[in-house]
PDB file of N, CA and C in Angstrom:
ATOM      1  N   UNK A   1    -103.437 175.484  89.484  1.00  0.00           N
ATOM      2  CA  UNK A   1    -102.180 174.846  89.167  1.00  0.00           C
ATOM      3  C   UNK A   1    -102.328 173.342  89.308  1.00  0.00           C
ATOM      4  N   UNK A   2    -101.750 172.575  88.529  1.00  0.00           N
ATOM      5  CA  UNK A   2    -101.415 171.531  88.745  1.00  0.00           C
ATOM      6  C   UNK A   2    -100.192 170.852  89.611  1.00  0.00           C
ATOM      7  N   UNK A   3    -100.278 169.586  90.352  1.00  0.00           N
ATOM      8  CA  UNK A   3     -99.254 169.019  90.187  1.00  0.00           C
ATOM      9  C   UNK A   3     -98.929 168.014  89.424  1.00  0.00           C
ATOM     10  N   UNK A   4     -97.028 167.929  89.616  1.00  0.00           N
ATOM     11  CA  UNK A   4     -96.482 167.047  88.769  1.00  0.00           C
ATOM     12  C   UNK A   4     -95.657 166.337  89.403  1.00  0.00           C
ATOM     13  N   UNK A   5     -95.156 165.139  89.372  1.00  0.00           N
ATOM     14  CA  UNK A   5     -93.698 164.962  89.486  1.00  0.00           C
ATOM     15  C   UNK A   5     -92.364 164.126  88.617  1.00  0.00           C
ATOM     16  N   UNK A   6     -91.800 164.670  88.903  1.00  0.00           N
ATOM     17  CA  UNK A   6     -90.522 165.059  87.902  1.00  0.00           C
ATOM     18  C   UNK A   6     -89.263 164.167  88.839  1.00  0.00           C
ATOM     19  N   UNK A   7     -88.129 163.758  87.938  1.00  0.00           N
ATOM     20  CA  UNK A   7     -87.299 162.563  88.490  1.00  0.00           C
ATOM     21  C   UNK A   7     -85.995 163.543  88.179  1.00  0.00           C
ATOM     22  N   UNK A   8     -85.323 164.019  89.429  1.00  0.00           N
ATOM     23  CA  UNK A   8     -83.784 164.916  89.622  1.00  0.00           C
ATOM     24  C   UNK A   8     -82.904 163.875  89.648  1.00  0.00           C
ATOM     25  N   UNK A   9     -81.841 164.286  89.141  1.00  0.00           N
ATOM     26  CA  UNK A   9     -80.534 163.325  89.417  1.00  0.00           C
ATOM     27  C   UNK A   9     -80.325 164.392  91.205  1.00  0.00           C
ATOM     28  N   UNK A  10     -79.203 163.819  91.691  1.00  0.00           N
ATOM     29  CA  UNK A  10     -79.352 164.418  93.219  1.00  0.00           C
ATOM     30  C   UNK A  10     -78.124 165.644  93.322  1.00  0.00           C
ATOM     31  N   UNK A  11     -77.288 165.492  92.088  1.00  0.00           N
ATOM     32  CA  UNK A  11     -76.722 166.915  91.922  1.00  0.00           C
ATOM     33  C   UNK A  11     -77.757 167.716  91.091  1.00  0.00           C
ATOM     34  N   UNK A  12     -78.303 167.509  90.672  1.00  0.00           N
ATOM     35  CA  UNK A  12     -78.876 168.885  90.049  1.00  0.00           C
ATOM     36  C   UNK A  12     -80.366 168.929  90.854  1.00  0.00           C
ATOM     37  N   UNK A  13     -80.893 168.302  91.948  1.00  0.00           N
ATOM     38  CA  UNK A  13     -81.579 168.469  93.252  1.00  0.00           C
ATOM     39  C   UNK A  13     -80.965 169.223  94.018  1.00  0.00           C
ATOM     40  N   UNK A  14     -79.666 169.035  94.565  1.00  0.00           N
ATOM     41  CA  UNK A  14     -78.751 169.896  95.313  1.00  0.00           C
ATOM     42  C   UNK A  14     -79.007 171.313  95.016  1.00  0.00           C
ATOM     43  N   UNK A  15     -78.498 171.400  93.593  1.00  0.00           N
ATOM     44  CA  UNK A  15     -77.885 172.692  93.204  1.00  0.00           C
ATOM     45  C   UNK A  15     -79.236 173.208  92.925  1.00  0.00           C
ATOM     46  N   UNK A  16     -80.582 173.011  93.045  1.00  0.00           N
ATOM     47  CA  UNK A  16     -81.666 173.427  92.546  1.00  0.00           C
ATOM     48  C   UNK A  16     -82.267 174.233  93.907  1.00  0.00           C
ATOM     49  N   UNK A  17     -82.034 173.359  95.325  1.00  0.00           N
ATOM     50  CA  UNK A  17     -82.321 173.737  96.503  1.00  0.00           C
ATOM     51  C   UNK A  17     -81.344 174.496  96.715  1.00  0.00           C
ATOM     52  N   UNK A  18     -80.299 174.643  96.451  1.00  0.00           N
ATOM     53  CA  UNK A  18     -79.026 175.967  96.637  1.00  0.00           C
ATOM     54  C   UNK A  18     -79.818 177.222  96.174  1.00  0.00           C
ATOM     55  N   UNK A  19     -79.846 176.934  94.966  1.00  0.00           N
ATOM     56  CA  UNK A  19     -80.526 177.935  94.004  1.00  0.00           C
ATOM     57  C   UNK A  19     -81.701 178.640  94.726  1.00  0.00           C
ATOM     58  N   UNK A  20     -82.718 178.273  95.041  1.00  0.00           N
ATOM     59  CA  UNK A  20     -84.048 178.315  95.827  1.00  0.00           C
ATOM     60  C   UNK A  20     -83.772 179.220  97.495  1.00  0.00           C
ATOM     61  N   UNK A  21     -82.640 178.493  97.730  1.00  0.00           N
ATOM     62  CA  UNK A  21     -82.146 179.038  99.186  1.00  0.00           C
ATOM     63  C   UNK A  21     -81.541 180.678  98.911  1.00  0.00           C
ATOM     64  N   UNK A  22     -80.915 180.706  97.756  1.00  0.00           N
ATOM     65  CA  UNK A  22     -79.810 181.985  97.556  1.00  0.00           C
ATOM     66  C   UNK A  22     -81.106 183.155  97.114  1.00  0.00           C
ATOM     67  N   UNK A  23     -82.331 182.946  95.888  1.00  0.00           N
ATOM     68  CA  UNK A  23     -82.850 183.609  95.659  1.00  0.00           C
ATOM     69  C   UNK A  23     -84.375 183.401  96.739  1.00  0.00           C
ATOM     70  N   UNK A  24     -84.155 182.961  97.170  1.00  0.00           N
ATOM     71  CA  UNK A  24     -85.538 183.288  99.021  1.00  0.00           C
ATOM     72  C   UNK A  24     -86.933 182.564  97.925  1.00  0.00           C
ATOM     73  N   UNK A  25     -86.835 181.096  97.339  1.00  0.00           N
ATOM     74  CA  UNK A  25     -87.927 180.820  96.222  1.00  0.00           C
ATOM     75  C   UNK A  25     -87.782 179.538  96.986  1.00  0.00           C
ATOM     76  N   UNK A  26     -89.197 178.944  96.605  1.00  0.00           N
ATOM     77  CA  UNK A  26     -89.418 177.665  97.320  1.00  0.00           C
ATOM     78  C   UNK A  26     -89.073 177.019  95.675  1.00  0.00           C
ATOM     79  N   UNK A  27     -88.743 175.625  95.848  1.00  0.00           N
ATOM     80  CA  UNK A  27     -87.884 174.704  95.092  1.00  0.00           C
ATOM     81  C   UNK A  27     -89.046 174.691  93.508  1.00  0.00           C
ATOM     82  N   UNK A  28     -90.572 174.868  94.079  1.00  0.00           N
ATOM     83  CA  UNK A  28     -91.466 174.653  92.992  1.00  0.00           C
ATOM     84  C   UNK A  28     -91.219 175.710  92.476  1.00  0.00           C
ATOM     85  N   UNK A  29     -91.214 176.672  92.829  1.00  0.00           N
ATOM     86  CA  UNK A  29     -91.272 178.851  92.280  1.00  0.00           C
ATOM     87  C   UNK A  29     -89.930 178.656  91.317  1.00  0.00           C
ATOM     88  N   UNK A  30     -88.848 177.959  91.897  1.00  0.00           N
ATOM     89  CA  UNK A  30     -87.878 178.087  90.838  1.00  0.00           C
ATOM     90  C   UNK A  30     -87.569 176.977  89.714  1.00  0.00           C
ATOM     91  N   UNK A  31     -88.261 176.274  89.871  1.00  0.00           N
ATOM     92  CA  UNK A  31     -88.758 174.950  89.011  1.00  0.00           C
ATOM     93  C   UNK A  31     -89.352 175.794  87.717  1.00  0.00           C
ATOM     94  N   UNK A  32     -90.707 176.434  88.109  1.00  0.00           N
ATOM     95  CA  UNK A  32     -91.453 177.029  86.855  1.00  0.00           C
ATOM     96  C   UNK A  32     -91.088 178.302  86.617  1.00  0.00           C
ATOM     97  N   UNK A  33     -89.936 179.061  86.932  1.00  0.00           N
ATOM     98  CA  UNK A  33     -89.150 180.279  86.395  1.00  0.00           C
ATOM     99  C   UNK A  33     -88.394 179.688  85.740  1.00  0.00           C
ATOM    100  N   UNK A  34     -87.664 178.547  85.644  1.00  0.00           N
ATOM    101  CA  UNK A  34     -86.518 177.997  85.113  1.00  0.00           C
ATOM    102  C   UNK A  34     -87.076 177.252  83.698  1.00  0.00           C
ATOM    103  N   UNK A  35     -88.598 176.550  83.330  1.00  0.00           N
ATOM    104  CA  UNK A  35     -89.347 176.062  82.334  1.00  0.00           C
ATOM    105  C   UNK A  35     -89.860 176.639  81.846  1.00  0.00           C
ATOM    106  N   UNK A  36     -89.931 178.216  82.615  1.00  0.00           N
ATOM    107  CA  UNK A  36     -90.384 179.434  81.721  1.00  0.00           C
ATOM    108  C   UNK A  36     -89.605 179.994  80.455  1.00  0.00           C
ATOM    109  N   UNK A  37     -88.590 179.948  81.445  1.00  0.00           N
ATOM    110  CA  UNK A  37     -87.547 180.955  80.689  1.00  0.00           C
ATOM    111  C   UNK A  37     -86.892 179.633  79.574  1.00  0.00           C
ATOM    112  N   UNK A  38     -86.517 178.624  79.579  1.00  0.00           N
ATOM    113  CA  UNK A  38     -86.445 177.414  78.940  1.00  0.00           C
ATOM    114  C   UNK A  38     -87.268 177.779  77.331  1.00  0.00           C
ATOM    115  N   UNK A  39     -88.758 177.576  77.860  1.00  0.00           N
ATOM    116  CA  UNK A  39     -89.650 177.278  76.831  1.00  0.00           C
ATOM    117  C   UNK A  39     -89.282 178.618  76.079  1.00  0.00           C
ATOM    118  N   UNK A  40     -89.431 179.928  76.917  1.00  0.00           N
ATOM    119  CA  UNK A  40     -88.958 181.123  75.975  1.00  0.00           C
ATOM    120  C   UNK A  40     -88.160 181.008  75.100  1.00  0.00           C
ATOM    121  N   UNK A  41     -86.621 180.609  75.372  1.00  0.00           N
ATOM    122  CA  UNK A  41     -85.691 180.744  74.573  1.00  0.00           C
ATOM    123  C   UNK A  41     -85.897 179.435  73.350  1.00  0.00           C
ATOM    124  N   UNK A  42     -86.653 178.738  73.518  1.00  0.00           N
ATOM    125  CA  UNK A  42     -87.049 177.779  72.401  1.00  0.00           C
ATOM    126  C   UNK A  42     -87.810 178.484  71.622  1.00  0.00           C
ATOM    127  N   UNK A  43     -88.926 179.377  71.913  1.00  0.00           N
ATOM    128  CA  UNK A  43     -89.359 180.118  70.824  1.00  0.00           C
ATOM    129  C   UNK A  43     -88.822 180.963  70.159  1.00  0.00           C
ATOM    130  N   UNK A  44     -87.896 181.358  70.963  1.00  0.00           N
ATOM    131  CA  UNK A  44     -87.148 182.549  70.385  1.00  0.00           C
ATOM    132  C   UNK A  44     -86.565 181.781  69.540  1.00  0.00           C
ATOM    133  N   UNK A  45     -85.804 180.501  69.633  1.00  0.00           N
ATOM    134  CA  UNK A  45     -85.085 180.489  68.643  1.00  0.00           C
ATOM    135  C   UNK A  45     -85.676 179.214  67.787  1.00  0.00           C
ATOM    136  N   UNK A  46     -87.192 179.082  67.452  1.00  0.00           N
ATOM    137  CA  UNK A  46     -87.587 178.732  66.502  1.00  0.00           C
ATOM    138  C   UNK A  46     -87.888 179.419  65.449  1.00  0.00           C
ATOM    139  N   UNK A  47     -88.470 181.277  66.271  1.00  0.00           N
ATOM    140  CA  UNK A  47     -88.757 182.054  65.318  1.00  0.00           C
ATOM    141  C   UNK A  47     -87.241 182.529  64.461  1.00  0.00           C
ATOM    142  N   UNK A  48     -86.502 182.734  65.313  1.00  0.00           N
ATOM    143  CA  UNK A  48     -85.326 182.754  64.328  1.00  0.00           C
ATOM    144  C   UNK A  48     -84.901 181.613  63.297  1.00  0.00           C
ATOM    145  N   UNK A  49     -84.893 180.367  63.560  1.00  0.00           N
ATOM    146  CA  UNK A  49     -84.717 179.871  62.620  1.00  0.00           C
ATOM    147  C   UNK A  49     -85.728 180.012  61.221  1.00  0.00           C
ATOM    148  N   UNK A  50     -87.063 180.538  61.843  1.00  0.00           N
ATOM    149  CA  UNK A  50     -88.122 180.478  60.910  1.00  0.00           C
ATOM    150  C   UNK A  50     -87.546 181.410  59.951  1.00  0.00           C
ATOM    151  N   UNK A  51     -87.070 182.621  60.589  1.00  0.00           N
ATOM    152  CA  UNK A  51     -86.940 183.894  59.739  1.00  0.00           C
ATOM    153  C   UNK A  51     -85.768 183.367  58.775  1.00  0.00           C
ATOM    154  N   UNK A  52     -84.563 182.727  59.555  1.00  0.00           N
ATOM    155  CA  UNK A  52     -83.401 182.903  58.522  1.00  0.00           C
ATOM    156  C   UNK A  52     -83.559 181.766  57.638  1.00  0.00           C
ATOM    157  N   UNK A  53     -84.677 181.237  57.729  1.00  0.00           N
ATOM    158  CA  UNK A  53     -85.283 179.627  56.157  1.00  0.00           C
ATOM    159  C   UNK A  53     -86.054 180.563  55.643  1.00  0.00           C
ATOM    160  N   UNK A  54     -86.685 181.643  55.737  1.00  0.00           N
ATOM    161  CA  UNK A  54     -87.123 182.620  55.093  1.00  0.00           C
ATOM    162  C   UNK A  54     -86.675 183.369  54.560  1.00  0.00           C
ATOM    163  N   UNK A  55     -85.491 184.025  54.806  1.00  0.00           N
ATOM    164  CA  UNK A  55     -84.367 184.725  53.999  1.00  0.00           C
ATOM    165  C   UNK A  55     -83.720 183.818  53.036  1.00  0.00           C
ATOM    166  N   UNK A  56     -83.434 182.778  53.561  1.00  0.00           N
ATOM    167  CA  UNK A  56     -82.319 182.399  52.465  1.00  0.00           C
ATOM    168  C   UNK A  56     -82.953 181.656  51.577  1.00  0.00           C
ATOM    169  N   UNK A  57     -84.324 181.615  51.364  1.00  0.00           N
ATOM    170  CA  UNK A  57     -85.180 181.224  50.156  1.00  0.00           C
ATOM    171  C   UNK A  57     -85.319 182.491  49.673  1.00  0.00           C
ATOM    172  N   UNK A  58     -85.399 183.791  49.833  1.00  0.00           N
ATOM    173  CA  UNK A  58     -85.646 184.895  48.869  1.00  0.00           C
ATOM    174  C   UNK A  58     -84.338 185.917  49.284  1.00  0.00           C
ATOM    175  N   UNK A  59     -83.596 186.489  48.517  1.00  0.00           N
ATOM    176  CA  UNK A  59     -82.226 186.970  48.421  1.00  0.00           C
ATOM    177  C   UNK A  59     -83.303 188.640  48.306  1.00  0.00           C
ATOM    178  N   UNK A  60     -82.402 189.735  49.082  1.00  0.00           N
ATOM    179  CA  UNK A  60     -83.358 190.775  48.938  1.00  0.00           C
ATOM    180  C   UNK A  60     -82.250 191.427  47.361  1.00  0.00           C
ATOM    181  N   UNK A  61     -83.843 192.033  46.773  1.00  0.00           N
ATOM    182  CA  UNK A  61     -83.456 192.944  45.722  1.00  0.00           C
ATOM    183  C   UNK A  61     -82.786 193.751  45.384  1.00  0.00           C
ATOM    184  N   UNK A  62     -82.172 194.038  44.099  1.00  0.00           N
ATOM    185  CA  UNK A  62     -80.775 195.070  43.921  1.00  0.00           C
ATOM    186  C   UNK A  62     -80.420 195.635  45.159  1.00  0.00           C
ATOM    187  N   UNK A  63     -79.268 195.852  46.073  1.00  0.00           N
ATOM    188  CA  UNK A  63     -78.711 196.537  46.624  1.00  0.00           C
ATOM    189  C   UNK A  63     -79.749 196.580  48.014  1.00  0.00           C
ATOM    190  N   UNK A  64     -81.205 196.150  48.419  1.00  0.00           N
ATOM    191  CA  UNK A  64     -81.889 196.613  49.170  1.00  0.00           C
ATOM    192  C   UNK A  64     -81.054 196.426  50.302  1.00  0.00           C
ATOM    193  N   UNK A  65     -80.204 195.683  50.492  1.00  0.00           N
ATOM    194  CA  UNK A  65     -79.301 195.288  52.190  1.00  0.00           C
ATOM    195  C   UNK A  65     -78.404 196.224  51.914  1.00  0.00           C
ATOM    196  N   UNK A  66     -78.043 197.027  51.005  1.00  0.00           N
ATOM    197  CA  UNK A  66     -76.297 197.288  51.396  1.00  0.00           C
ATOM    198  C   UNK A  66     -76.679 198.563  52.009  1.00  0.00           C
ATOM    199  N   UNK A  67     -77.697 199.573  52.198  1.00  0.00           N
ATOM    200  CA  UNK A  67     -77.295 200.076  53.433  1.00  0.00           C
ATOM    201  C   UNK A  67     -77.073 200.005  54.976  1.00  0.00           C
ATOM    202  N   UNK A  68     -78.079 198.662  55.239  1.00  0.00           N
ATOM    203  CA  UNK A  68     -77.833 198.123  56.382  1.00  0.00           C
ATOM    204  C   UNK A  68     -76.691 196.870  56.712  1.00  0.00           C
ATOM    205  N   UNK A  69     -76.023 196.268  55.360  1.00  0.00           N
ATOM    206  CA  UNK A  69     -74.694 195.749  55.621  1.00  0.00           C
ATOM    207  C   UNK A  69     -73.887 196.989  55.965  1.00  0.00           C
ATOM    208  N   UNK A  70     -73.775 197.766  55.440  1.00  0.00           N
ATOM    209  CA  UNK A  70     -72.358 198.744  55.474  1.00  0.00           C
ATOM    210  C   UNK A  70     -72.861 199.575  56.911  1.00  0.00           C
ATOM    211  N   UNK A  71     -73.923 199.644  57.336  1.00  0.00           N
ATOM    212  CA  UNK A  71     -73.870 199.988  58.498  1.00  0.00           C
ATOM    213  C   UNK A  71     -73.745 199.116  59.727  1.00  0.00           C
ATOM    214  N   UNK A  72     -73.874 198.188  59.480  1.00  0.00           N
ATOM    215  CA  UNK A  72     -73.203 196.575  60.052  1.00  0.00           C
ATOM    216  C   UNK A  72     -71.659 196.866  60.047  1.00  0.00           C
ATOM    217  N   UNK A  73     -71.333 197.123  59.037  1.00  0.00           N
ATOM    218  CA  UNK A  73     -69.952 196.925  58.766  1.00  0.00           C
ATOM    219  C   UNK A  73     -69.120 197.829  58.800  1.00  0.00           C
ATOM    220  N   UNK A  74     -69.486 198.518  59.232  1.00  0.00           N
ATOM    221  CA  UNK A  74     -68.770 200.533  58.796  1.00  0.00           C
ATOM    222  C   UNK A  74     -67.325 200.178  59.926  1.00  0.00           C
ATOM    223  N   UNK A  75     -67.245 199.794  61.533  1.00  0.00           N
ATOM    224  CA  UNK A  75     -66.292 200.043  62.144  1.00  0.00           C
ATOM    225  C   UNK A  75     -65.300 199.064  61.644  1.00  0.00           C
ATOM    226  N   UNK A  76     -65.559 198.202  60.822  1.00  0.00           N
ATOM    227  CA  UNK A  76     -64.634 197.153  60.738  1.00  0.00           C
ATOM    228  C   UNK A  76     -63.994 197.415  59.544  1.00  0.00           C
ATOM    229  N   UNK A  77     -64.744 197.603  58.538  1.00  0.00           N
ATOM    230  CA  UNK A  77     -63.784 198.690  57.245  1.00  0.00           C
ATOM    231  C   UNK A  77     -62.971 200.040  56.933  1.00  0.00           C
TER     232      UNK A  77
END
């Protein structure tokens, strides 16, 4: 592992050592669970954006969605 250091404003230092205290994690352990899960949800939602610039450049063929719209849609109609 490396170290680093990183510049907290002193409320979100506070609430970081709260955090650390409530789940029994030393301040670094919840530092890199918190840049984990961060970086995750950035991929996640790059690949989504990837997919839906991928859809809406190709429209699917005759009818190929409408069984999975109308099953999308069945309780609401």
């Amino acid at each position: 592992m490396e170290t680093v250091q990183i510049v907290l404003d002193k409320k979100l230092l506070q609430a970081t050592d709260r955090a650390a205290r409530r789940t029994k994690r030393n301040r670094s352990e919840l530092v890199r669970e918190a840049l984990r899960e961060h970086l995750r949800r950035l991929e996640v939602c790059a690949l989504e954006e990837r997919d839906r610039q991928g859809y809406s450049k190709q429209a699917p063929a005759g009818g190929e969605s409408s069984v999975w719209e109308a099953e999308a849609t069945w309780p609401l109609e």
